[in-house]
PDB file of N, CA and C in Angstrom:
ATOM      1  N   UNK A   1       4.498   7.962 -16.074  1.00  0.00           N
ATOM      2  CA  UNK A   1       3.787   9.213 -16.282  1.00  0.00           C
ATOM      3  C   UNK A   1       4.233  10.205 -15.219  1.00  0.00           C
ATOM      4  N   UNK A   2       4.955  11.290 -15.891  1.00  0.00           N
ATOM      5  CA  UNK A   2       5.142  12.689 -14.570  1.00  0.00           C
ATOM      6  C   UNK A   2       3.769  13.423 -14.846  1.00  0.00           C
ATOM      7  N   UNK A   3       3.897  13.888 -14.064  1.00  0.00           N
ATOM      8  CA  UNK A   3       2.863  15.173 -13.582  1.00  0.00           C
ATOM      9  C   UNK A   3       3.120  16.417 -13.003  1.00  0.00           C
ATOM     10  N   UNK A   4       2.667  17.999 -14.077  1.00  0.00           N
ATOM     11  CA  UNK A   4       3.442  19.307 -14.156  1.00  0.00           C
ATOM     12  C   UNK A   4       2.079  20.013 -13.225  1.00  0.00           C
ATOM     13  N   UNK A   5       2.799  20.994 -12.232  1.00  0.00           N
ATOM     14  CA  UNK A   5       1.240  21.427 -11.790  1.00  0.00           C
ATOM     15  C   UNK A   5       2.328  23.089 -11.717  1.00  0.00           C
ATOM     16  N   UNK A   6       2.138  24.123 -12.714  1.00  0.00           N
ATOM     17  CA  UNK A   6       2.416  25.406 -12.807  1.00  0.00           C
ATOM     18  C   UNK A   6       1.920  25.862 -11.748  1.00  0.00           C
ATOM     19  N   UNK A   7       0.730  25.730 -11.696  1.00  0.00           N
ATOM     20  CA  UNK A   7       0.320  26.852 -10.252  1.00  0.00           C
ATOM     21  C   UNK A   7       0.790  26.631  -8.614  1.00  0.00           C
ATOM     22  N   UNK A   8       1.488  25.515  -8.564  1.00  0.00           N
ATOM     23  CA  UNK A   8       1.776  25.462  -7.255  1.00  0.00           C
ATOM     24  C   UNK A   8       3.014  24.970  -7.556  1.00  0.00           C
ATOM     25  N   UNK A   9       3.447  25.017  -8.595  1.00  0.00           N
ATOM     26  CA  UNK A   9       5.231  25.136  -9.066  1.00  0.00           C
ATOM     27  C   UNK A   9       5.718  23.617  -8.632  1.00  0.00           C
ATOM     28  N   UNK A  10       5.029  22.444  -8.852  1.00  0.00           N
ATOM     29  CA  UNK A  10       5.379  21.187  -8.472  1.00  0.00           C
ATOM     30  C   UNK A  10       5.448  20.227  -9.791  1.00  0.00           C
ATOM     31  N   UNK A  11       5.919  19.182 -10.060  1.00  0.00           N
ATOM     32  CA  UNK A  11       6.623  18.509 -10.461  1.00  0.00           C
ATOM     33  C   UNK A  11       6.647  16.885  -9.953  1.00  0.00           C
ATOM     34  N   UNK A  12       6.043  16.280 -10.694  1.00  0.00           N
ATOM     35  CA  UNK A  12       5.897  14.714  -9.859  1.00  0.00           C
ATOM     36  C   UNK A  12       6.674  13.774 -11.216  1.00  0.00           C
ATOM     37  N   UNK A  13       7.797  13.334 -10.887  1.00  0.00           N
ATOM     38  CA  UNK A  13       8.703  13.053 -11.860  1.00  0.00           C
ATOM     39  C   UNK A  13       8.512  11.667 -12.378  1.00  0.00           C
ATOM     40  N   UNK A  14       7.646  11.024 -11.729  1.00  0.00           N
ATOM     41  CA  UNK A  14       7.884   9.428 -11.536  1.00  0.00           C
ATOM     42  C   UNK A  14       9.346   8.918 -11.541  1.00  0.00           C
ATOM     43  N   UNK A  15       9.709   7.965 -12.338  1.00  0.00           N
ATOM     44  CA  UNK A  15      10.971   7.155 -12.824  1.00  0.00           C
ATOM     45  C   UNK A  15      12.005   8.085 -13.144  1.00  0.00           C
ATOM     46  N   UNK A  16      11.143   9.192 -14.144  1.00  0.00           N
ATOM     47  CA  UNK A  16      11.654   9.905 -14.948  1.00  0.00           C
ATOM     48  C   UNK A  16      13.258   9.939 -14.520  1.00  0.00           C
ATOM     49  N   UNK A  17      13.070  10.719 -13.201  1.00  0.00           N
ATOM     50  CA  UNK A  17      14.012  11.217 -12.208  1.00  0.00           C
ATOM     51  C   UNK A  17      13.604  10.578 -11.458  1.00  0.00           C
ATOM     52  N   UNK A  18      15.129   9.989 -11.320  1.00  0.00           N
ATOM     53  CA  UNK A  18      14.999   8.486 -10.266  1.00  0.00           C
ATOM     54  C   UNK A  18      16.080   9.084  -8.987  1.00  0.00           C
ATOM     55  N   UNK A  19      15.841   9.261  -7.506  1.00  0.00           N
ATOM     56  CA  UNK A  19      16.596   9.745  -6.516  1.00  0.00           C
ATOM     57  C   UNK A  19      16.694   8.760  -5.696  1.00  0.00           C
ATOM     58  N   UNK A  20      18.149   8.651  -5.037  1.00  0.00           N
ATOM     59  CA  UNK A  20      18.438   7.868  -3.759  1.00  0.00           C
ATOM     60  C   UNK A  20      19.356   8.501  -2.925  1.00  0.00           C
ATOM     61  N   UNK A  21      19.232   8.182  -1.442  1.00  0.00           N
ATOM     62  CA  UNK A  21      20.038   9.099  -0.600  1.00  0.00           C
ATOM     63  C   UNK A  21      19.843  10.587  -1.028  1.00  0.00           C
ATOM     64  N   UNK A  22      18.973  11.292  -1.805  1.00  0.00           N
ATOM     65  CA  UNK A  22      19.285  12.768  -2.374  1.00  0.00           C
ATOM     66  C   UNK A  22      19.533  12.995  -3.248  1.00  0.00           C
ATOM     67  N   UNK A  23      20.419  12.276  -4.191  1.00  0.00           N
ATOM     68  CA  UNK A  23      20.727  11.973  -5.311  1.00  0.00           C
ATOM     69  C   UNK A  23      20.022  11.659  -6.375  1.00  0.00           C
ATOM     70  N   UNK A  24      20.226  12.771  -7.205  1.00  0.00           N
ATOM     71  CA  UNK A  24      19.946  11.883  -8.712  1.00  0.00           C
ATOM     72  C   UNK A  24      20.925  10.922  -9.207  1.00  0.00           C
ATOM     73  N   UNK A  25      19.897   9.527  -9.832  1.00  0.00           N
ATOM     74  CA  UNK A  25      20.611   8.571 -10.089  1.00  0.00           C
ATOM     75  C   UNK A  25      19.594   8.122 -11.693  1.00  0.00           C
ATOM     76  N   UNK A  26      20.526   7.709 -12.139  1.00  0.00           N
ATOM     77  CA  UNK A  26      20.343   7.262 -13.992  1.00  0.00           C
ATOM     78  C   UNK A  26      18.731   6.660 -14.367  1.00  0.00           C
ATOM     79  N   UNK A  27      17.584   7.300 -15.067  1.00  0.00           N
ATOM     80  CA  UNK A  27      17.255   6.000 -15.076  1.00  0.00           C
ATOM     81  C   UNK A  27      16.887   4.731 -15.213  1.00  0.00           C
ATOM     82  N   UNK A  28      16.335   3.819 -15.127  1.00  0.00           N
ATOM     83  CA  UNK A  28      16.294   2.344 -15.888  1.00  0.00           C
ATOM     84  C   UNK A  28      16.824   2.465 -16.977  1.00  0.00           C
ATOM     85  N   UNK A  29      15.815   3.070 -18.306  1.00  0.00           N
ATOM     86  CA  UNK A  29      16.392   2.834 -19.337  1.00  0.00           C
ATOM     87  C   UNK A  29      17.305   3.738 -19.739  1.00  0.00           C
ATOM     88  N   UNK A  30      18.005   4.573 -19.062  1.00  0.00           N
ATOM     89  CA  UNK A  30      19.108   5.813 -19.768  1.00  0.00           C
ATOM     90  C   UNK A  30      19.984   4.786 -20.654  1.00  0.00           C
ATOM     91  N   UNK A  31      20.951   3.968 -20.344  1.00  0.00           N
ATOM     92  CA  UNK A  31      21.890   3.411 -21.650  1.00  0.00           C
ATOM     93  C   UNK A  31      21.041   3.332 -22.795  1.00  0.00           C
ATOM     94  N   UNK A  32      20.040   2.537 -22.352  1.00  0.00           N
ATOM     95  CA  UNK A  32      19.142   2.078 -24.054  1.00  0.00           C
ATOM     96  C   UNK A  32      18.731   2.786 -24.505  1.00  0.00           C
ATOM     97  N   UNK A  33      18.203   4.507 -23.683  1.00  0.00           N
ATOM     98  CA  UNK A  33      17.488   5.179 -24.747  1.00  0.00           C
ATOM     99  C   UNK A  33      17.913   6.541 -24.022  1.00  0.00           C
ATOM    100  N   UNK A  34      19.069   6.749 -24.566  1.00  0.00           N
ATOM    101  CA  UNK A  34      19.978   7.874 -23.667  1.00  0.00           C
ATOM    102  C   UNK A  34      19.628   9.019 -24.381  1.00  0.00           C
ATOM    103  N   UNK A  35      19.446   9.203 -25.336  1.00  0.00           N
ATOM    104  CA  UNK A  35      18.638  10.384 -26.219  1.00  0.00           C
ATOM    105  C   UNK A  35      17.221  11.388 -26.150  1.00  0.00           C
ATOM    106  N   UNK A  36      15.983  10.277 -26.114  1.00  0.00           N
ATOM    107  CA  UNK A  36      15.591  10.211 -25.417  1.00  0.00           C
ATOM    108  C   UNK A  36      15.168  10.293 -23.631  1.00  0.00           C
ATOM    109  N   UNK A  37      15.896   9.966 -23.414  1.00  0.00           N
ATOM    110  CA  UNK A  37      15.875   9.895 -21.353  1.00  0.00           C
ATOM    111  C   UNK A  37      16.211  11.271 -21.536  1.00  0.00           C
ATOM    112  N   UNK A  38      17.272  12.104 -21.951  1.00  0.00           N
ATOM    113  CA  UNK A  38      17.781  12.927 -21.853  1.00  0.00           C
ATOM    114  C   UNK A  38      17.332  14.400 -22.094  1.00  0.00           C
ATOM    115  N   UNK A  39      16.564  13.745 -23.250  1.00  0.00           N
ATOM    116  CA  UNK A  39      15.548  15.044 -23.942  1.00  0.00           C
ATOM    117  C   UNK A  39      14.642  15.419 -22.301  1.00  0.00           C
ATOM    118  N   UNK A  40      13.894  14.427 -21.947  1.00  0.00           N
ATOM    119  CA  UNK A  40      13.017  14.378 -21.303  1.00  0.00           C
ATOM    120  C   UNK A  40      13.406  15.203 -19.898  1.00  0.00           C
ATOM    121  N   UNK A  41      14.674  14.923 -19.607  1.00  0.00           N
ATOM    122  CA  UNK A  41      15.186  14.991 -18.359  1.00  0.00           C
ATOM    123  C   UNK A  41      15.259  16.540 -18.799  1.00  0.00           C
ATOM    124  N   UNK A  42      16.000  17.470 -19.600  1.00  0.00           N
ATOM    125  CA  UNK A  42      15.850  18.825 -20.053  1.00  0.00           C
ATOM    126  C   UNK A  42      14.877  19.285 -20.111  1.00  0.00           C
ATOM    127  N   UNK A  43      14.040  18.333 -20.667  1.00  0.00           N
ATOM    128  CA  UNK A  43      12.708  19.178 -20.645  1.00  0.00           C
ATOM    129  C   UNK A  43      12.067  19.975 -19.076  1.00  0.00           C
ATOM    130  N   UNK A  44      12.194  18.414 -18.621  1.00  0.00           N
ATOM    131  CA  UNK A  44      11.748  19.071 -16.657  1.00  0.00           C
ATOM    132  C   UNK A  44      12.377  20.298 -16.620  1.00  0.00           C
ATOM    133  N   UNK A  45      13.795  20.261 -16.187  1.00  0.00           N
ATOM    134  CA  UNK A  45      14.711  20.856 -15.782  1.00  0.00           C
ATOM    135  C   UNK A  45      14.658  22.434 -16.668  1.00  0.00           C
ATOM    136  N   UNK A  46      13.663  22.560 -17.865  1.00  0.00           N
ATOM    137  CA  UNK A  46      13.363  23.586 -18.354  1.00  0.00           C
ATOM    138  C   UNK A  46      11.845  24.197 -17.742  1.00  0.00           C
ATOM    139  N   UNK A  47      11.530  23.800 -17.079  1.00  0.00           N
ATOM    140  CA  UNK A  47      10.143  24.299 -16.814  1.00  0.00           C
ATOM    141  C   UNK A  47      10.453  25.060 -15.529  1.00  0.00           C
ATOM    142  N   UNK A  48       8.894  25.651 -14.639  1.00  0.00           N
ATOM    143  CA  UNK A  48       9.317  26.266 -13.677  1.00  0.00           C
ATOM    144  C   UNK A  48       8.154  25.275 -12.241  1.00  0.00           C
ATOM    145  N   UNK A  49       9.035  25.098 -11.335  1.00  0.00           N
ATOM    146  CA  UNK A  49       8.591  24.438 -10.211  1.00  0.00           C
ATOM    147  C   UNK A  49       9.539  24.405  -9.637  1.00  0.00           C
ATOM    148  N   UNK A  50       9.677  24.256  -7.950  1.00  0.00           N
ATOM    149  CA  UNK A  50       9.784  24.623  -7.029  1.00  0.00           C
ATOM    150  C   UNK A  50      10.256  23.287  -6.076  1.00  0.00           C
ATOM    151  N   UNK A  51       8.962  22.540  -6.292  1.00  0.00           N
ATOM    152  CA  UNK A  51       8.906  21.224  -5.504  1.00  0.00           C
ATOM    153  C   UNK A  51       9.290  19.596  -6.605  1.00  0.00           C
ATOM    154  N   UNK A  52       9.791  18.899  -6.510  1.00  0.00           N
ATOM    155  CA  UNK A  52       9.675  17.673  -7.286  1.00  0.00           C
ATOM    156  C   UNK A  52      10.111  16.601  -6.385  1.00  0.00           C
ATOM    157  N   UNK A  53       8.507  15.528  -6.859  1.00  0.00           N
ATOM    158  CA  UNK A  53       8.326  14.662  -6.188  1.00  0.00           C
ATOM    159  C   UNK A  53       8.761  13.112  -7.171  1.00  0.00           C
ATOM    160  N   UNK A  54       9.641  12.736  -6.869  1.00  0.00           N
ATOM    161  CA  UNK A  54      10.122  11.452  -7.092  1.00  0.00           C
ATOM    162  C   UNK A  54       9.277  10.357  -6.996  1.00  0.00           C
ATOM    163  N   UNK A  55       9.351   9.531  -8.115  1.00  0.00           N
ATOM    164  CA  UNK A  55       8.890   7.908  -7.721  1.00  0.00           C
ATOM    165  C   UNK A  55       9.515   7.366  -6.327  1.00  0.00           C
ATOM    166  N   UNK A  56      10.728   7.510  -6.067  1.00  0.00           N
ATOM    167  CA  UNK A  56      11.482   6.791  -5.142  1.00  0.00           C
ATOM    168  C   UNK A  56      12.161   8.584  -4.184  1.00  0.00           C
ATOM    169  N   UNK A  57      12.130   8.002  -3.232  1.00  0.00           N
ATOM    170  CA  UNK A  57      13.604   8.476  -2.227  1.00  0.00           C
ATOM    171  C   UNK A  57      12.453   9.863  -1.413  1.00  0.00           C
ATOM    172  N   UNK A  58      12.884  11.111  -0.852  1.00  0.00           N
ATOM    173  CA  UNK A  58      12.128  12.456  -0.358  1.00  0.00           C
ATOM    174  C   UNK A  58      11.927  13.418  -1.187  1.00  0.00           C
ATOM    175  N   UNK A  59      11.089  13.832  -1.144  1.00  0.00           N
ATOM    176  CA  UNK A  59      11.272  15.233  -2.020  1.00  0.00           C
ATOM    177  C   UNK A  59      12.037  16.053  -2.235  1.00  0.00           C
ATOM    178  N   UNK A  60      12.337  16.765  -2.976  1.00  0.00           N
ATOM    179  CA  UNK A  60      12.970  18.234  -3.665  1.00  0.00           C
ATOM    180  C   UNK A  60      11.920  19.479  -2.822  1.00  0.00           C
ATOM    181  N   UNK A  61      12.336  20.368  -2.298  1.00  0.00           N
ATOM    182  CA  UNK A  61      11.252  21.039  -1.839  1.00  0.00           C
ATOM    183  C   UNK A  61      11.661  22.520  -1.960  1.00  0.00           C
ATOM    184  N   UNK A  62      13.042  22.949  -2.425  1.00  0.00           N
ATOM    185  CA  UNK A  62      13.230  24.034  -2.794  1.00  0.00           C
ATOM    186  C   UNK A  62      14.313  23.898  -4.351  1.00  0.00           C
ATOM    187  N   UNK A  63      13.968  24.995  -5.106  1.00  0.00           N
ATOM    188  CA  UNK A  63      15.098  24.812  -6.415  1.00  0.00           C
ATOM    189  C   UNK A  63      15.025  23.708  -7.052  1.00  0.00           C
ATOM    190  N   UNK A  64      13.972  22.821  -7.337  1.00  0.00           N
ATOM    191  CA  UNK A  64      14.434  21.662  -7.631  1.00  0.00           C
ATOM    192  C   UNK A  64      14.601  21.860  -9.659  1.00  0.00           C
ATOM    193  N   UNK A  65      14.128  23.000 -10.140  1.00  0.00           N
ATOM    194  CA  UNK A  65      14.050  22.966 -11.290  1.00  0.00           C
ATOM    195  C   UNK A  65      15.741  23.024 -11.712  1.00  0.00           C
ATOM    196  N   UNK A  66      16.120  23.975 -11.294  1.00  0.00           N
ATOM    197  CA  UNK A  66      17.307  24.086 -11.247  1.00  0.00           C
ATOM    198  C   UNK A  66      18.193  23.077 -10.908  1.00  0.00           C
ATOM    199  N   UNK A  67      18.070  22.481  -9.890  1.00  0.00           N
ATOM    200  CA  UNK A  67      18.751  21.084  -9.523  1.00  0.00           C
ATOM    201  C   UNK A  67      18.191  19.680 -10.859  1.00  0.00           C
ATOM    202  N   UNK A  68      16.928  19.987 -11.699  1.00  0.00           N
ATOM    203  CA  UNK A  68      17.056  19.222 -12.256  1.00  0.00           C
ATOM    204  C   UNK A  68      17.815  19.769 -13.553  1.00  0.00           C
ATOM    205  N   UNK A  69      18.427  20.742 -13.813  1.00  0.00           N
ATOM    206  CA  UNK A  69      18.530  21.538 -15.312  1.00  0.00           C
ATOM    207  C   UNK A  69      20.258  21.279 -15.058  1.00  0.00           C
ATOM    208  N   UNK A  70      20.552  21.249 -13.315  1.00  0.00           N
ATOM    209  CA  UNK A  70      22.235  20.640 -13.121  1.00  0.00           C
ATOM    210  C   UNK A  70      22.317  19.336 -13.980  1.00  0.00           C
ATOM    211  N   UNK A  71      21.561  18.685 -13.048  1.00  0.00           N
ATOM    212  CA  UNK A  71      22.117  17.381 -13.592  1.00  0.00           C
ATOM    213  C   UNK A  71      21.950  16.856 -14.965  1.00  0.00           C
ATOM    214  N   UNK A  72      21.151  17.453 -15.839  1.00  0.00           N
ATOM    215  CA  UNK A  72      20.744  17.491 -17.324  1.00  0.00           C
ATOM    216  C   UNK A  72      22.028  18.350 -17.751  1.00  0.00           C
ATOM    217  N   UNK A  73      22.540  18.484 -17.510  1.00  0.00           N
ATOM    218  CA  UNK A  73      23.726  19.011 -18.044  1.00  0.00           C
ATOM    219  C   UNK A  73      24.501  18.528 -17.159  1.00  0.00           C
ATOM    220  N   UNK A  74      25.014  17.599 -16.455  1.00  0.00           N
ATOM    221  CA  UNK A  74      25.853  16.558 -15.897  1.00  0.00           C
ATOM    222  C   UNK A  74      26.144  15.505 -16.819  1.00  0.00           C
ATOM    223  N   UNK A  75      24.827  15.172 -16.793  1.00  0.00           N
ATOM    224  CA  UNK A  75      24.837  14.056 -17.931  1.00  0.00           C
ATOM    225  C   UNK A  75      24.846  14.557 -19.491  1.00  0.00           C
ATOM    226  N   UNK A  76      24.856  15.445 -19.892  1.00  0.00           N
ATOM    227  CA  UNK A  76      25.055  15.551 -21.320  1.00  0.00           C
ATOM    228  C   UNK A  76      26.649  15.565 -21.007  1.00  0.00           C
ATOM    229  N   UNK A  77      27.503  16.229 -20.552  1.00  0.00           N
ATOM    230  CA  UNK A  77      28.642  16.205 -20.339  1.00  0.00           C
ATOM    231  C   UNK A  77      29.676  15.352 -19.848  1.00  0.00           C
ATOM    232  N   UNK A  78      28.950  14.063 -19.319  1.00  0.00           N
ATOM    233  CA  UNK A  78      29.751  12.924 -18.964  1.00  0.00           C
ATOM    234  C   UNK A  78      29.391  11.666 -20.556  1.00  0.00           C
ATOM    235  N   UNK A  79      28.510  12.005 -21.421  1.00  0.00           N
ATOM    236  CA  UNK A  79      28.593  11.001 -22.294  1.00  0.00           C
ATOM    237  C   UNK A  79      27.453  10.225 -22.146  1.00  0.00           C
TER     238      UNK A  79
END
């Protein structure tokens, strides 16, 4: 379960968006349900927030919408 909070422009991604070292990294189920994962991952990366807080790794604390709308289009483009 993520969690969208508009008024203070935050973003709690769980799994969704899985980070290590800084990095976005794939997740669990992306091969099996890459369609899916993917939709989802656009979807974030379409909204507006500021901050996003990961299941795993530090926060995002500036741009992160944008940093998630990169890599949603990283991955549509690598396959």
């Amino acid at each position: 379960i993520g969690f969208y909070s508009p008024s203070k422009k935050l973003l709690f991604s769980s799994d969704t968006l899985r980070m290590k070292g800084g990095e976005f990294i794939k997740p669990l189920n992306y091969d099996a349900a890459k369609a899916q994962s993917l939709a989802s991952i656009r979807k974030m990366g379409s909204l507006d927030y500021e901050i996003m807080l990961s299941g795993h790794d530090r926060p995002i604390m500036a741009g992160a919408a944008k940093k998630v709308a990169a890599y949603a289009e990283k991955l549509s483009s690598s396959g």
